[in-house]
Protein backbone atom coordinates (compact mmCIF):
# COMPACT_ATOMS: atom_id res chain seq x y z
CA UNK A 1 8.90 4.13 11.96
CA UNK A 2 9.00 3.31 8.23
CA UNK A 3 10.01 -0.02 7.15
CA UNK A 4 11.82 -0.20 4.02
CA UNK A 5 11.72 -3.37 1.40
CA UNK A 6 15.03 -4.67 0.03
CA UNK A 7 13.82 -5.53 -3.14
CA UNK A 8 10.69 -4.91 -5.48
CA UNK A 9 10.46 -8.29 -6.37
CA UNK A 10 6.00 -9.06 -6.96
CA UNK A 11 6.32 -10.93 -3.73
CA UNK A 12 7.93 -8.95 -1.01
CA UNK A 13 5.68 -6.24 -2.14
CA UNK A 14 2.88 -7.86 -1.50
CA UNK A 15 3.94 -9.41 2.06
CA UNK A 16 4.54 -5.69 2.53
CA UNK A 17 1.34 -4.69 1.66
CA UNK A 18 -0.41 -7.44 3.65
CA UNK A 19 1.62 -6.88 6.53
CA UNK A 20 0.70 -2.96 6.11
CA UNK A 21 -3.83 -3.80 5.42
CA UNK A 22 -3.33 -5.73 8.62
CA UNK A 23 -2.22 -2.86 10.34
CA UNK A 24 -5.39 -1.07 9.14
CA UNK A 25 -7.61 -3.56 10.09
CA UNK A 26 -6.44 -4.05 13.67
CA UNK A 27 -7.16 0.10 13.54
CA UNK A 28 -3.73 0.63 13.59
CA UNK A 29 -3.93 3.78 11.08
CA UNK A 30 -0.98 5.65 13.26
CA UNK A 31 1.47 2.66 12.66
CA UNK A 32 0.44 1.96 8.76
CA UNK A 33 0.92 5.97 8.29
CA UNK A 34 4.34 5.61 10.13
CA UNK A 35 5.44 2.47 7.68
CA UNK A 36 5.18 4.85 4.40
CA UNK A 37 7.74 6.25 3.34
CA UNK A 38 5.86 9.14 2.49
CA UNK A 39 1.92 9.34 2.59
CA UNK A 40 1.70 12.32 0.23
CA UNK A 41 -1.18 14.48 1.57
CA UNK A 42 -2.78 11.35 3.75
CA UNK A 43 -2.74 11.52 7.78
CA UNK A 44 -3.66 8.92 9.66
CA UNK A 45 -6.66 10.07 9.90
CA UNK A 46 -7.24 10.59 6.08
CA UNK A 47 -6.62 6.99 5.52
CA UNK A 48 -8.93 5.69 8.35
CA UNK A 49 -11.57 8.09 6.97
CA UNK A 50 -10.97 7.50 2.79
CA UNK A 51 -11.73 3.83 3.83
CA UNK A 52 -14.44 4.15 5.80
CA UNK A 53 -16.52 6.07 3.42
CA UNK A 54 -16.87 2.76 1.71
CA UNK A 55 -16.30 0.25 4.92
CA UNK A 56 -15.96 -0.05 8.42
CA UNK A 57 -14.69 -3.19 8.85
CA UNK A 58 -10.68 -3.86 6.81
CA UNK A 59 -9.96 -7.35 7.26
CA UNK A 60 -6.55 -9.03 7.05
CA UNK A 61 -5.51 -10.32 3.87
CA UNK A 62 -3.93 -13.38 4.90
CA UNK A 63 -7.69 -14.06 6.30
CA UNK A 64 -9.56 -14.35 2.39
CA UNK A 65 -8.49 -16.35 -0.36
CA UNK A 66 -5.22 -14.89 -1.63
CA UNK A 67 -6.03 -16.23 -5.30
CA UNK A 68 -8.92 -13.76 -5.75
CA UNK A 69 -6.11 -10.53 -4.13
CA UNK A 70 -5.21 -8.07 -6.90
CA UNK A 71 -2.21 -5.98 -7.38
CA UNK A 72 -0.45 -4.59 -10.03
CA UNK A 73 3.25 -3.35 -9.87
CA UNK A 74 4.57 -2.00 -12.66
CA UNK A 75 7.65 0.66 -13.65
CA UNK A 76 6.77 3.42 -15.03
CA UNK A 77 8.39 5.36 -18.43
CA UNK A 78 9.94 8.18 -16.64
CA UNK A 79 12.60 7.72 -13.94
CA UNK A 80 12.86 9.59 -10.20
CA UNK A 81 14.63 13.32 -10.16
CA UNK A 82 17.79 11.11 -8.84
CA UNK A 83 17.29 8.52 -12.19
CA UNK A 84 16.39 5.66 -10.50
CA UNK A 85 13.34 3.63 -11.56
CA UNK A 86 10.01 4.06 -10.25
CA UNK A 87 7.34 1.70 -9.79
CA UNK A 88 3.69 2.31 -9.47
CA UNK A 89 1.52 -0.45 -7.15
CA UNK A 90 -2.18 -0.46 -6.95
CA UNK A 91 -3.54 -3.15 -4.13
CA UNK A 92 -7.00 -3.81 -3.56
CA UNK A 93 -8.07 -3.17 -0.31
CA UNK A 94 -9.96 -6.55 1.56
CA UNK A 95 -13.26 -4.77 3.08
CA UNK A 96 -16.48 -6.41 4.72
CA UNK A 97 -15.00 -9.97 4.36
CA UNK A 98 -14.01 -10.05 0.49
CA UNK A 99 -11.81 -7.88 -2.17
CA UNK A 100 -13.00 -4.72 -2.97
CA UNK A 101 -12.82 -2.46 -5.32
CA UNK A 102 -11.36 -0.06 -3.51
CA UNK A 103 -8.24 0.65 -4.25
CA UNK A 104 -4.28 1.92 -2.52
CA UNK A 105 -2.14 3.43 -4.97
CA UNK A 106 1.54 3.97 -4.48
CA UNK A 107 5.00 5.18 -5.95
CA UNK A 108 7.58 2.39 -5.07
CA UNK A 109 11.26 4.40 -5.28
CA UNK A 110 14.82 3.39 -4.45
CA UNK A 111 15.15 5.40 -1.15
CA UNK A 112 19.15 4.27 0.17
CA UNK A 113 21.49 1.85 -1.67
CA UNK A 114 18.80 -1.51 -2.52
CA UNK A 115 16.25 0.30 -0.19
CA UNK A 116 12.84 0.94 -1.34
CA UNK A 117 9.79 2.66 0.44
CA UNK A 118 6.15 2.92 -1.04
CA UNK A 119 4.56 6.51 -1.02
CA UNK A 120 0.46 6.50 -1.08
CA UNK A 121 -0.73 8.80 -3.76
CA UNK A 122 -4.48 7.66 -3.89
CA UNK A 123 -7.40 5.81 -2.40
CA UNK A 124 -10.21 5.62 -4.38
CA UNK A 125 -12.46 3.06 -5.71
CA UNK A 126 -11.40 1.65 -9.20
């Protein structure tokens, strides 16, 4: 089921984006692909597999030191067919134990009336 944010404030992103990296590292790759509002070309099984290449073992984020986690959120120039504003997120992935530089990439959008739901576009290593 996708869970929506009601705001795009630096912090409820990020709780949202910790709440979604624990998903993957409890191997819950159906659930964290159900969460997005849209995954672009990613399944499940895309996700599990992009990561992997690079690392087994996802850990929690709320298990390192949260002053070394890295994000960026950001609008971007052009607005959404619809005119709303866009926002593009990058969050470093935790792998093996400490940040990585691997790398999700999203589109956060205005989905509903002060609803907003992230869309993967990219995993890749920065």
């Amino acid at each position: 089921m996708t869970k929506l944010l009601d705001s795009t404030e630096e912090e409820t992103v990020l709780d949202y984006l910790r709440d979604w990296v624990a998903l993957l590292a409890q191997g819950r790759f159906d659930d964290a692909h159900a969460w997005l509002y849209r995954a672009g070309h990613f399944t499940p099984a895309d996700i599990r597999d992009w990561i992997f290449r690079y690392s087994p073992v996802v850990n929690d984020p709320r298990t390192l030191d949260l002053s070394e986690e890295q994000s960026m959120i950001e609008a971007l120039e052009k607005p959404d067919e619809n005119g709303r504003e866009v926002f593009g997120v990058e969050y470093f992935l935790p792998l093996n134990g400490e940040w990585s530089p691997m790398r999700a990439s999203f589109f956060l959008r205005e989905v509903g009336e002060g609803r907003f739901g992230l869309e993967l576009t990219d995993i890749s290593m920065a």
